[in-house]
C-alpha atoms as a PDB file:
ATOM      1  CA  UNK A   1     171.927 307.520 205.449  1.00  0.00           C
ATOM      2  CA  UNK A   2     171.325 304.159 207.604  1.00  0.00           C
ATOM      3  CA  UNK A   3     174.025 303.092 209.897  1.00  0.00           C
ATOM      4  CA  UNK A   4     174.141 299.700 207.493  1.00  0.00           C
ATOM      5  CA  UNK A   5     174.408 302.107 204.279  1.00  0.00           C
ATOM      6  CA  UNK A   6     177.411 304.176 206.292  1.00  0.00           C
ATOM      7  CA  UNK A   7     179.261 301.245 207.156  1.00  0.00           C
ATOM      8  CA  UNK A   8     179.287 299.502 203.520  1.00  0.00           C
ATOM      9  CA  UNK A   9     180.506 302.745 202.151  1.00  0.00           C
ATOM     10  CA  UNK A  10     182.851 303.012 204.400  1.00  0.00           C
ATOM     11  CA  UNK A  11     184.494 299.749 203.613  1.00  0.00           C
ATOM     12  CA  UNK A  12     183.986 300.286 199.985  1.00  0.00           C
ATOM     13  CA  UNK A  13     186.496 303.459 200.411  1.00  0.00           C
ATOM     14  CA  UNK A  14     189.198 301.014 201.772  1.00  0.00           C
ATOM     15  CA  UNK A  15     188.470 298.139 199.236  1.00  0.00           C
ATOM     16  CA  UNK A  16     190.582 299.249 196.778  1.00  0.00           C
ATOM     17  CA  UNK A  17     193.396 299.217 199.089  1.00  0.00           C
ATOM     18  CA  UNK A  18     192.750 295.650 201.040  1.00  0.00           C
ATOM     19  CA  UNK A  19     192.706 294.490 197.284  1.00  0.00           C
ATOM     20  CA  UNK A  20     196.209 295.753 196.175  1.00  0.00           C
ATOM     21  CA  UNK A  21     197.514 293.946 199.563  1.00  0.00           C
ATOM     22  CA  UNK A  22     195.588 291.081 199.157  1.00  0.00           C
ATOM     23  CA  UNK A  23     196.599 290.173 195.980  1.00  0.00           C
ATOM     24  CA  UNK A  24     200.218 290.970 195.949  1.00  0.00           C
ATOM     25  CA  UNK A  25     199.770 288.506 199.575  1.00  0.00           C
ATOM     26  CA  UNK A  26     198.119 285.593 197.539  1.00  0.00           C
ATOM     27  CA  UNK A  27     199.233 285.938 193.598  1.00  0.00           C
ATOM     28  CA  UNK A  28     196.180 285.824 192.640  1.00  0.00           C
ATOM     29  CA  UNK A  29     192.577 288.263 191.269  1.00  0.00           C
ATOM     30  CA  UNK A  30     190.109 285.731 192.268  1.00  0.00           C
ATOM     31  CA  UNK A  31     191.087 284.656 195.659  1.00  0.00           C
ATOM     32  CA  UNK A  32     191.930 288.264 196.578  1.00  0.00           C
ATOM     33  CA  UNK A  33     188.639 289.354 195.950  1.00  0.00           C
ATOM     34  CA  UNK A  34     187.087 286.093 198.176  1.00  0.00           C
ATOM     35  CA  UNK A  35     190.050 287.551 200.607  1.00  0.00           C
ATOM     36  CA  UNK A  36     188.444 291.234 200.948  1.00  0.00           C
ATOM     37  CA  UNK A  37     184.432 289.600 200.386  1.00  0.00           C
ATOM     38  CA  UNK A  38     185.222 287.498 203.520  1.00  0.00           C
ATOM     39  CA  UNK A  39     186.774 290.586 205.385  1.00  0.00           C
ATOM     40  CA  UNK A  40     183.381 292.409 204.547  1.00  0.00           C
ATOM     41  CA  UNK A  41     181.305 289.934 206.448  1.00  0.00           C
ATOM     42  CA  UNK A  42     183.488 290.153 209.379  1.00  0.00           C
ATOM     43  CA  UNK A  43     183.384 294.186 208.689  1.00  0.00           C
ATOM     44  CA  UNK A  44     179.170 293.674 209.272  1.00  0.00           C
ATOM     45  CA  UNK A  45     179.440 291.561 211.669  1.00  0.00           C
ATOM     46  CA  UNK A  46     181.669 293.585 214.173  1.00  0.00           C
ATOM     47  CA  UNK A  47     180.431 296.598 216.007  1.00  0.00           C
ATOM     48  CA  UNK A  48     181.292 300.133 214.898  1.00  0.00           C
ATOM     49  CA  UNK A  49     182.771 300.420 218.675  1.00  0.00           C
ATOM     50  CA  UNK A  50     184.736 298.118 218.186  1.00  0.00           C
ATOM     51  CA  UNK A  51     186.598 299.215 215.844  1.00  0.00           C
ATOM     52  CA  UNK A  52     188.799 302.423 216.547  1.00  0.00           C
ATOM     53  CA  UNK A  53     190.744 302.441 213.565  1.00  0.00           C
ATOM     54  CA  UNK A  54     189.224 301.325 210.024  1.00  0.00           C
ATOM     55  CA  UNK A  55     191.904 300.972 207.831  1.00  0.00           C
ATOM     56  CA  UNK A  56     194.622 298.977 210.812  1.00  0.00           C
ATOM     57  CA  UNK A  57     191.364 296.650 211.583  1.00  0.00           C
ATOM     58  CA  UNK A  58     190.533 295.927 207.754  1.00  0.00           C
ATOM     59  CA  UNK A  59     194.719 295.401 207.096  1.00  0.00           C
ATOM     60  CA  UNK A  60     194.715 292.949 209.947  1.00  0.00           C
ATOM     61  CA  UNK A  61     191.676 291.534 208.696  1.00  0.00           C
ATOM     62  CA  UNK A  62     192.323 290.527 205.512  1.00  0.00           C
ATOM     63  CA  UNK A  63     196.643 289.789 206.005  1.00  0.00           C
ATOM     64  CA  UNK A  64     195.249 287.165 208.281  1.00  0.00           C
ATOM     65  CA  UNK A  65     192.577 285.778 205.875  1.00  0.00           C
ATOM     66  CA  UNK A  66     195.202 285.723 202.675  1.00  0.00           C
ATOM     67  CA  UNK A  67     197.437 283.532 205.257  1.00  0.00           C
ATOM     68  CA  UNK A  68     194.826 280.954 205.895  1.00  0.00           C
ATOM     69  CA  UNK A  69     194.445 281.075 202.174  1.00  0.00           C
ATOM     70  CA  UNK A  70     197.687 281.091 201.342  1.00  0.00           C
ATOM     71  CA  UNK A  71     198.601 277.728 203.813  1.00  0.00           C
ATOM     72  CA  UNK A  72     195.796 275.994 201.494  1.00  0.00           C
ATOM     73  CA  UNK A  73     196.831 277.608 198.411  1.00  0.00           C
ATOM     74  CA  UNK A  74     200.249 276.101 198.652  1.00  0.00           C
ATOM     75  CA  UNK A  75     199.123 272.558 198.585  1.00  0.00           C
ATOM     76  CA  UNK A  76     196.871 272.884 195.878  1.00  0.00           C
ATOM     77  CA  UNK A  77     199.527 274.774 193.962  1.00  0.00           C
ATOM     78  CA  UNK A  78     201.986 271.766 194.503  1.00  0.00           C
ATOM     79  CA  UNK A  79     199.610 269.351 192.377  1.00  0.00           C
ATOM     80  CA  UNK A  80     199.300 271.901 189.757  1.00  0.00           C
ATOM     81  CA  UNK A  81     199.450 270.810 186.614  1.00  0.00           C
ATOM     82  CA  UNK A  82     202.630 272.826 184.599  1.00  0.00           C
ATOM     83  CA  UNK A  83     204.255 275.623 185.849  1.00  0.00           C
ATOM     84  CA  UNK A  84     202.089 278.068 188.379  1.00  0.00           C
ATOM     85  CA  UNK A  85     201.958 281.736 187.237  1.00  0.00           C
ATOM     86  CA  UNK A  86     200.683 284.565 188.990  1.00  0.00           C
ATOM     87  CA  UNK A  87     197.108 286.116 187.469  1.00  0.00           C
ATOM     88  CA  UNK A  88     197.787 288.648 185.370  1.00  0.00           C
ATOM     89  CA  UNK A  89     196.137 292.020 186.476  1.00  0.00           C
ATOM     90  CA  UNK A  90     196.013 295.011 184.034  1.00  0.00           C
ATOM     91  CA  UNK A  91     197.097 298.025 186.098  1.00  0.00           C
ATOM     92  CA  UNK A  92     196.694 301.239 184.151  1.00  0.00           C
ATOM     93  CA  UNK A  93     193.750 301.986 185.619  1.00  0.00           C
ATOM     94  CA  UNK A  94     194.935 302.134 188.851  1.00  0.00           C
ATOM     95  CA  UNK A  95     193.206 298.693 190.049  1.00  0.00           C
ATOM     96  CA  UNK A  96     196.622 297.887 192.273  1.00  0.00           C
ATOM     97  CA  UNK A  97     197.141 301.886 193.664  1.00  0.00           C
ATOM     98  CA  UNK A  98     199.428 304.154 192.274  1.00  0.00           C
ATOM     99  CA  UNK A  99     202.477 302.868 190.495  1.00  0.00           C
ATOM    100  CA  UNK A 100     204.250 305.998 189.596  1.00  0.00           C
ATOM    101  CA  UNK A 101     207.767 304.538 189.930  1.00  0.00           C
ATOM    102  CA  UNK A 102     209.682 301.948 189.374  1.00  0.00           C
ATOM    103  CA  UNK A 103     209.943 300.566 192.027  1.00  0.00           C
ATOM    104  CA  UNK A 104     206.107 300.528 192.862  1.00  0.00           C
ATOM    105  CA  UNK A 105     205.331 299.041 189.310  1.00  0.00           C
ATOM    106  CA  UNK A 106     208.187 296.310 190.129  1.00  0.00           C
ATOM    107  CA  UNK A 107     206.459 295.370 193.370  1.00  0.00           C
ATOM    108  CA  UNK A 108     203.289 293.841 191.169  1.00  0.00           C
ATOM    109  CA  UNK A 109     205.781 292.625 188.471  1.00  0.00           C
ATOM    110  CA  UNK A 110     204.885 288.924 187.467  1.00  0.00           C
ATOM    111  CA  UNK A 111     208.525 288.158 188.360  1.00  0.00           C
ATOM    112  CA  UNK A 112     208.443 289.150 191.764  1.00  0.00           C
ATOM    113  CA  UNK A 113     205.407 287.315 192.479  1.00  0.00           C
ATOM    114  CA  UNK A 114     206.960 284.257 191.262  1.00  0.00           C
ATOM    115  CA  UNK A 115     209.667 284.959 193.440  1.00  0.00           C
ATOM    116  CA  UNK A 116     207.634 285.438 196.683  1.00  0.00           C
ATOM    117  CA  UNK A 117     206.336 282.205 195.808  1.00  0.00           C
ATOM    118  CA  UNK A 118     209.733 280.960 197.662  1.00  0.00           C
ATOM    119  CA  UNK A 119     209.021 282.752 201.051  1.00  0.00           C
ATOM    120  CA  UNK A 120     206.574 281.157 203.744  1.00  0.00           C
ATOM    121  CA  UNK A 121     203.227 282.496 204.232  1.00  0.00           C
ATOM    122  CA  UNK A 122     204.334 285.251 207.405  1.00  0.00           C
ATOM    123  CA  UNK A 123     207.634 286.324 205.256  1.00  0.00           C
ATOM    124  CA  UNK A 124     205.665 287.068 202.169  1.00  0.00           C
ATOM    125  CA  UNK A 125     203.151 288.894 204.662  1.00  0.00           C
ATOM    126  CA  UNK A 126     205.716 290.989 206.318  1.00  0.00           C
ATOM    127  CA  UNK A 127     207.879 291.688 203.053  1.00  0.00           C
ATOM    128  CA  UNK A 128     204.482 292.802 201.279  1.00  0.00           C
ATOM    129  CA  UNK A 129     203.406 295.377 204.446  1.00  0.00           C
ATOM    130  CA  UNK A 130     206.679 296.931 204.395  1.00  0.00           C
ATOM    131  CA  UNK A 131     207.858 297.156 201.027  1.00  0.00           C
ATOM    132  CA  UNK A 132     204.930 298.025 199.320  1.00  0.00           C
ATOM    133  CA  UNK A 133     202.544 299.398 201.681  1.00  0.00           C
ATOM    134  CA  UNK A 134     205.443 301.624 204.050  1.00  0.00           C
ATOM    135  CA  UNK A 135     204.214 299.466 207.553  1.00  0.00           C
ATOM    136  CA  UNK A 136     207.091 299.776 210.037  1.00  0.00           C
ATOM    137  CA  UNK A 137     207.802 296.808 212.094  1.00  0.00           C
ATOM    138  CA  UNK A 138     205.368 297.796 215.055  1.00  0.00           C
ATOM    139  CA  UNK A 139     202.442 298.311 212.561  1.00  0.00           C
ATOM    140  CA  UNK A 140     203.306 294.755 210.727  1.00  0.00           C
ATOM    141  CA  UNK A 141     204.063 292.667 214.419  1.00  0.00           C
ATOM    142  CA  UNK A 142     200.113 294.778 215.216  1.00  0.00           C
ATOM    143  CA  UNK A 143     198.766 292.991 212.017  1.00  0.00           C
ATOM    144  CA  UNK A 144     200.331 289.504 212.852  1.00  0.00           C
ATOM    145  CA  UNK A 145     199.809 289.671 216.845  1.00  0.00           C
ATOM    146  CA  UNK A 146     203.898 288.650 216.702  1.00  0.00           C
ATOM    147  CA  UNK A 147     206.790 290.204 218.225  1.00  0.00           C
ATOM    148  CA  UNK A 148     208.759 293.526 217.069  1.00  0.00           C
ATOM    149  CA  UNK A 149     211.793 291.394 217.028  1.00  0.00           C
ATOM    150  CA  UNK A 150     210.391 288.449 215.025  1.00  0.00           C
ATOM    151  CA  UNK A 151     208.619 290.730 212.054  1.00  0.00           C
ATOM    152  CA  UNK A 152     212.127 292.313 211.582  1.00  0.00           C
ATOM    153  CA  UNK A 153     213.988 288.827 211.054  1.00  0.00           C
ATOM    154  CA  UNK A 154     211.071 287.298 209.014  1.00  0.00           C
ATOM    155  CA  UNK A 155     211.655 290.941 206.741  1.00  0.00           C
ATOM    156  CA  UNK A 156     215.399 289.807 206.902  1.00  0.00           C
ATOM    157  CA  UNK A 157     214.759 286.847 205.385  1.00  0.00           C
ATOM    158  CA  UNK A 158     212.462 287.404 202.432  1.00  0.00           C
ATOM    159  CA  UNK A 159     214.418 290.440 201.671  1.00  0.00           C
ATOM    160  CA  UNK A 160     217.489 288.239 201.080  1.00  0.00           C
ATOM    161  CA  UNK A 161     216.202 285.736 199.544  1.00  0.00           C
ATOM    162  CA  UNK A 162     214.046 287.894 196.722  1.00  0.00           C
ATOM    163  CA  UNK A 163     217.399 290.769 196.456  1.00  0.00           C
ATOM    164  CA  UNK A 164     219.296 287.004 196.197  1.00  0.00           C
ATOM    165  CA  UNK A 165     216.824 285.785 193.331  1.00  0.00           C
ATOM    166  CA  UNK A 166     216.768 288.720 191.603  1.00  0.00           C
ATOM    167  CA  UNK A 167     217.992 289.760 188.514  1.00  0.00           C
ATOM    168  CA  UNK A 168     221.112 292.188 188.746  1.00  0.00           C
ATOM    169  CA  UNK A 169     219.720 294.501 186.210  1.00  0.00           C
ATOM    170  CA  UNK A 170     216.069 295.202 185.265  1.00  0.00           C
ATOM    171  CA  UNK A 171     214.707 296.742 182.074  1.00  0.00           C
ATOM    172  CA  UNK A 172     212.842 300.019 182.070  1.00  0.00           C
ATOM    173  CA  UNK A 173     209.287 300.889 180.936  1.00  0.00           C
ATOM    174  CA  UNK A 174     209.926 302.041 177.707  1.00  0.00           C
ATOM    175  CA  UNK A 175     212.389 298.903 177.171  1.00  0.00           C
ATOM    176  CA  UNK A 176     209.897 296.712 177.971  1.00  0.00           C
ATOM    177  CA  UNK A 177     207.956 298.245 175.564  1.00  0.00           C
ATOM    178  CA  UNK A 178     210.134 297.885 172.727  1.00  0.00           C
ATOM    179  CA  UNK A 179     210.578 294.736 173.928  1.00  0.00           C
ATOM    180  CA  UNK A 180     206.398 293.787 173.183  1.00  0.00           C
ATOM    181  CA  UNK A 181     206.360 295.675 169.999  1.00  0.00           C
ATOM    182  CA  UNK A 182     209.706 293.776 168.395  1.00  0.00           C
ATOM    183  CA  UNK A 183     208.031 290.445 169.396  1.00  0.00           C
ATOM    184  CA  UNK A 184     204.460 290.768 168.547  1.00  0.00           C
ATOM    185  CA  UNK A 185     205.921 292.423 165.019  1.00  0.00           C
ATOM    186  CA  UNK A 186     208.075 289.231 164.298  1.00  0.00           C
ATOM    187  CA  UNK A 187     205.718 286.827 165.838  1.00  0.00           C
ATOM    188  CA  UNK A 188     202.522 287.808 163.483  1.00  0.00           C
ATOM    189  CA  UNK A 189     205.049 287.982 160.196  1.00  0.00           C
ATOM    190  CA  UNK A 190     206.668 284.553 161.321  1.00  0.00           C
ATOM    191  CA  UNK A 191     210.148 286.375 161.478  1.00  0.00           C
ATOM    192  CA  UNK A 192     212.422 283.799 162.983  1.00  0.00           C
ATOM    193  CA  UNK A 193     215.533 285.780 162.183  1.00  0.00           C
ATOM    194  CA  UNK A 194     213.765 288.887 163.559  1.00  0.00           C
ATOM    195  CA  UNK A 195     212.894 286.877 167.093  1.00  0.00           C
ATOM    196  CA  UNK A 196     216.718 285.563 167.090  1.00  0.00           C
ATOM    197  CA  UNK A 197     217.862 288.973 167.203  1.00  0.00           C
ATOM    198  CA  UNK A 198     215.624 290.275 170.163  1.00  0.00           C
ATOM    199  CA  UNK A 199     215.682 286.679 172.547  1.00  0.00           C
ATOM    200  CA  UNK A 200     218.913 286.222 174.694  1.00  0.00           C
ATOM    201  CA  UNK A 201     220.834 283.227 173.854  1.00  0.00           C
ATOM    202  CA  UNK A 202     219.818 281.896 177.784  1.00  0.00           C
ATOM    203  CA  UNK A 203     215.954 282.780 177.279  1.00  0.00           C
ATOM    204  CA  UNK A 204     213.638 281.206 179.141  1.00  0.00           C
ATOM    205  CA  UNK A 205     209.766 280.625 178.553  1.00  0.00           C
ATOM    206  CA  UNK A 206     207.383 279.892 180.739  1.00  0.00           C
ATOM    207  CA  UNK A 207     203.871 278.626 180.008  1.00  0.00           C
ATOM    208  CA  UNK A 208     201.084 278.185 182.285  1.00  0.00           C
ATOM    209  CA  UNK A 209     197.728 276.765 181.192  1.00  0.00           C
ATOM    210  CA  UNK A 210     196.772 274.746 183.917  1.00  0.00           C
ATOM    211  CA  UNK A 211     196.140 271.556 182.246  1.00  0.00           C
ATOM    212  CA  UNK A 212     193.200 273.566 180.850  1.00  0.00           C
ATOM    213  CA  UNK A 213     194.557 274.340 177.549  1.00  0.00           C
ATOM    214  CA  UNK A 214     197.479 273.340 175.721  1.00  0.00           C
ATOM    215  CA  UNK A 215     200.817 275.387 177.614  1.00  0.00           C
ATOM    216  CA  UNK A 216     204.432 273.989 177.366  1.00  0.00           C
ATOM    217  CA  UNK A 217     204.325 271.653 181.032  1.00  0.00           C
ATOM    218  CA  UNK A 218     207.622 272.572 181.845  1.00  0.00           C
ATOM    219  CA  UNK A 219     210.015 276.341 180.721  1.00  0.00           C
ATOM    220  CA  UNK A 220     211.796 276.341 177.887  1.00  0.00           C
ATOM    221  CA  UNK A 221     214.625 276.602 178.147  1.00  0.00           C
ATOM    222  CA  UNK A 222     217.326 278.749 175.642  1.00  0.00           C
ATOM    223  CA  UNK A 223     216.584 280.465 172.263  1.00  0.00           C
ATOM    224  CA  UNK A 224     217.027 277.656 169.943  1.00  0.00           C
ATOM    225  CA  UNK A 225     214.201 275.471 171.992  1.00  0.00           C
ATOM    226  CA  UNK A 226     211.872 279.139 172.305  1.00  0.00           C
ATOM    227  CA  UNK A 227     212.275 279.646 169.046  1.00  0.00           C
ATOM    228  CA  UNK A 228     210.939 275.953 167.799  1.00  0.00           C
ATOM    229  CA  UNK A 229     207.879 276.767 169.956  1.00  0.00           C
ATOM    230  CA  UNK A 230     207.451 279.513 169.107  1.00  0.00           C
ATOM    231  CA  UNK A 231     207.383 278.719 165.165  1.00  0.00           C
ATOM    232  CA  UNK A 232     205.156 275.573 166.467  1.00  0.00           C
ATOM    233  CA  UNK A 233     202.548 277.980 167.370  1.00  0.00           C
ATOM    234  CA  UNK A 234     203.154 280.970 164.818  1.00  0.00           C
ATOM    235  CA  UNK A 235     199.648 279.994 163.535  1.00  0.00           C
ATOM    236  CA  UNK A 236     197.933 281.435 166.801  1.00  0.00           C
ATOM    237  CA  UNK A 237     199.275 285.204 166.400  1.00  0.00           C
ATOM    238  CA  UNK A 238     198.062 285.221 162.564  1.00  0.00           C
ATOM    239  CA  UNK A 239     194.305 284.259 163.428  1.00  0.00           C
ATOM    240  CA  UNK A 240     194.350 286.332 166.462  1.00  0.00           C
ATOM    241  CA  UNK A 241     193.746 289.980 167.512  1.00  0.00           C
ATOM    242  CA  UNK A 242     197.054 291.178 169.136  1.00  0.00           C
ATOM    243  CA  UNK A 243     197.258 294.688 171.175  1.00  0.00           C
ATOM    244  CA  UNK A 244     198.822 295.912 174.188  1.00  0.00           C
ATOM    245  CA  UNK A 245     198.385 296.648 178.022  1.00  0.00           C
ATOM    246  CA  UNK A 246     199.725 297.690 181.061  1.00  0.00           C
ATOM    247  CA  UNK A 247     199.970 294.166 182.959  1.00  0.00           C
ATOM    248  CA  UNK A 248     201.186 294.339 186.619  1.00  0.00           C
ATOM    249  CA  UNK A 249     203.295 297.316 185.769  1.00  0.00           C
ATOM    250  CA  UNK A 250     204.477 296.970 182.744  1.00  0.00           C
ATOM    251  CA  UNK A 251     204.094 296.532 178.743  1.00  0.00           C
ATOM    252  CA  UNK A 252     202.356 293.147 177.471  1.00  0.00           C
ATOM    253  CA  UNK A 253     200.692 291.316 175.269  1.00  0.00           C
ATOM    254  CA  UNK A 254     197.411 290.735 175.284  1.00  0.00           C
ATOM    255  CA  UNK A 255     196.038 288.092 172.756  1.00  0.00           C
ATOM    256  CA  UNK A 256     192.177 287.441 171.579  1.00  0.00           C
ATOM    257  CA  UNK A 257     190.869 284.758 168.934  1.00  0.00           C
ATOM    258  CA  UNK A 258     187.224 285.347 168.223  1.00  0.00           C
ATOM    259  CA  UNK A 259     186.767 287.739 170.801  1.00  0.00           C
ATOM    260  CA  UNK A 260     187.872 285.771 173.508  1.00  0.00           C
ATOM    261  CA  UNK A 261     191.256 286.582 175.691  1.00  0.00           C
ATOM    262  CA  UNK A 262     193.420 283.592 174.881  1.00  0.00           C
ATOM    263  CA  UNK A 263     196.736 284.626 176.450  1.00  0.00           C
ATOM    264  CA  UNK A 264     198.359 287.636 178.457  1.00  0.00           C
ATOM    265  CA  UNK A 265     202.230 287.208 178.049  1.00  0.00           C
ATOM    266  CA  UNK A 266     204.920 289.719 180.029  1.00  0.00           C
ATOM    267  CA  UNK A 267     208.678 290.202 179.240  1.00  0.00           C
ATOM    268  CA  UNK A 268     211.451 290.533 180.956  1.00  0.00           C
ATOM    269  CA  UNK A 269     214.960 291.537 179.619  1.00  0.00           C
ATOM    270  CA  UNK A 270     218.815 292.506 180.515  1.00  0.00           C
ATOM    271  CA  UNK A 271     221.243 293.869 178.140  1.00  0.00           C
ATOM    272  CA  UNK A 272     218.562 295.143 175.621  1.00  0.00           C
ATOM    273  CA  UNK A 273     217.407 291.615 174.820  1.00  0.00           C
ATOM    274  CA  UNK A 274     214.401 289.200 176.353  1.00  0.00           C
ATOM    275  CA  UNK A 275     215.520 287.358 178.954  1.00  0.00           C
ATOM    276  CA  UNK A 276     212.102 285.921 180.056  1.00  0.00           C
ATOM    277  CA  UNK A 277     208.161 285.282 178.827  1.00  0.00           C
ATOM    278  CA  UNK A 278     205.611 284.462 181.240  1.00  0.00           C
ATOM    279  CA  UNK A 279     202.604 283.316 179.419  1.00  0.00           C
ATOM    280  CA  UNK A 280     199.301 283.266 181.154  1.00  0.00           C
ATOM    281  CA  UNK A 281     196.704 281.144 179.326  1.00  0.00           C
ATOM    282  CA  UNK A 282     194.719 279.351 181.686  1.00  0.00           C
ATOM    283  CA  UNK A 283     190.870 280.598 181.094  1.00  0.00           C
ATOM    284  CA  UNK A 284     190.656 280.434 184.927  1.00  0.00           C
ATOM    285  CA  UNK A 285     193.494 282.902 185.207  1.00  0.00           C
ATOM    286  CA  UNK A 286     192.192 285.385 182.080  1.00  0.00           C
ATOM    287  CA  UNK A 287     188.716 285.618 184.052  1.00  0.00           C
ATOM    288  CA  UNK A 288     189.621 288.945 185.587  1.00  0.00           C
ATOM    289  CA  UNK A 289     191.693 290.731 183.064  1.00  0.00           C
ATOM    290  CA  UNK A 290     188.615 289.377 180.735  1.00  0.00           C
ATOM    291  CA  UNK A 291     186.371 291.457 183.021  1.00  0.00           C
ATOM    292  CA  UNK A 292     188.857 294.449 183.278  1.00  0.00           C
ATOM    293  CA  UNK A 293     188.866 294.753 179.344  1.00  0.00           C
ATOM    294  CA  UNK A 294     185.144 294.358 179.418  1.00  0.00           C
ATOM    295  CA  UNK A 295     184.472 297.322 181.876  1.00  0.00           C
ATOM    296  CA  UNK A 296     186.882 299.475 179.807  1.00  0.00           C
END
């Protein structure tokens, strides 16, 4: 094997990895796989000598790429049109690393991306290398070229303001699941009374089609206002092809019309009812589940 051939495979056995972190850094499929492309090139353009340890060198690597993307991302993100969702990612296949428990498959939840949407680009850095990926504070102030000191008070800081954020309680898997099948069951037999028994009275629904397709622009706020959305739009579930997936961690619902992926929708709850839907259904934002259901 060439030295060229070595090298690429090589950084194709870490890829999977620098994905999971570079996603979970940015929010987002498509700009986590520019994120890791761009950390390739620099990967061929270094000399093997150069670098003593792969896997520290690619981290660094692509941390400090998804923070020159994320400074930019912010600013387009502010003139998005509607509320800004994560992209969905489906996860059973192990595209984000292992997420035996709960607390791994919470880490890629949709909510807690939305939530590390509130921390600055080097807290969401730090809070991502040391909750999800085990980096003590000398590995993460390696990655960032910053002091010891400073990575543990930027870890202070996003930590209390996502524990701060977050719900008290959190639903479990097979909840969750329940949770999918009650809705999608209601939703295709237009079931009003059946949806008013499984929303909570302070539901909230969030919609995010980009100014792309047609997505509430604002959440929706309470079960009264879901629920006249919802019956708005009944007409969508009974044309469409309705199943189920394992979405950043979790149970959700994955909709097609005519073949096409038209919406991935997750579900959060508390006190056995749905507390929360976050609706994907920007095209832009279905591209990679789209290509994850097509590789199945």
């Amino acid at each position: 094997m060439s030295t060229a051939a070595a090298l690429a495979e090589e950084f194709e056995s870490h890829r999977p990895r620098m994905f999971g972190l570079a996603y979970r850094i940015l929010g987002s499929a498509q700009e986590a796989e520019d994120a890791v492309q761009d950390a390739y090139l620099r990967w061929n353009g270094t000399r093997r000598e150069d670098i003593a340890q792969p896997a520290a060198w690619l981290a660094k690597t692509v941390t400090n790429l998804c923070l020159t993307r994320l400074t930019t991302a912010r600013a387009r993100r502010e003139q998005y049109v509607g509320t800004w969702l994560p992209e969905p990612v489906i996860t059973s296949g192990g595209t984000l690393g292992p997420l035996d428990s709960a607390e791994q498959r919470d880490a890629v939840s949709m909510a807690l991306l939305v939530l590390l949407e509130r921390l600055t680009p080097r807290e969401r850095a730090v809070y991502v290398l040391r909750e999800a990926f085990a980096y003590s504070h000398r590995e993460i102030a390696g990655v960032l070229d910053a002091s010891e000191a400073g990575c543990r008070q930027l870890y202070r800081r996003a930590a209390r303001a996502v524990t701060d954020a977050r719900p008290r309680f959190a639903p479990g898997h097979e909840l969750r699941q329940r949770f999918v099948e009650s809705f999608i069951a209601a939703a295709r037999e237009g079931d009003v009374v059946g949806l008013e028994k499984i929303l909570a009275r302070d539901v909230t629904w969030w919609g995010d089609g980009g100014g792309k397709v047609a997505a509430a622009v604002t959440p929706i706020l309470g079960r009264d206002n879901v629920l006249r959305f919802l019956v708005r739009i009944k007409a969508n579930f009974g044309a469409a092809e309705i199943s189920f997936a394992e979405v950043n961690g979790a149970p959700a619902l994955v909709m097609r019309v005519a073949g096409h992926l038209t919406a991935v929708a997750s579900f959060e709850g508390g006190d056995g009812r749905v507390t929360g839907v976050r609706s994907v259904v920007n095209p832009d934002k279905l591209a990679f589940v789209e290509r994850q259901l097509a590789a199945a």
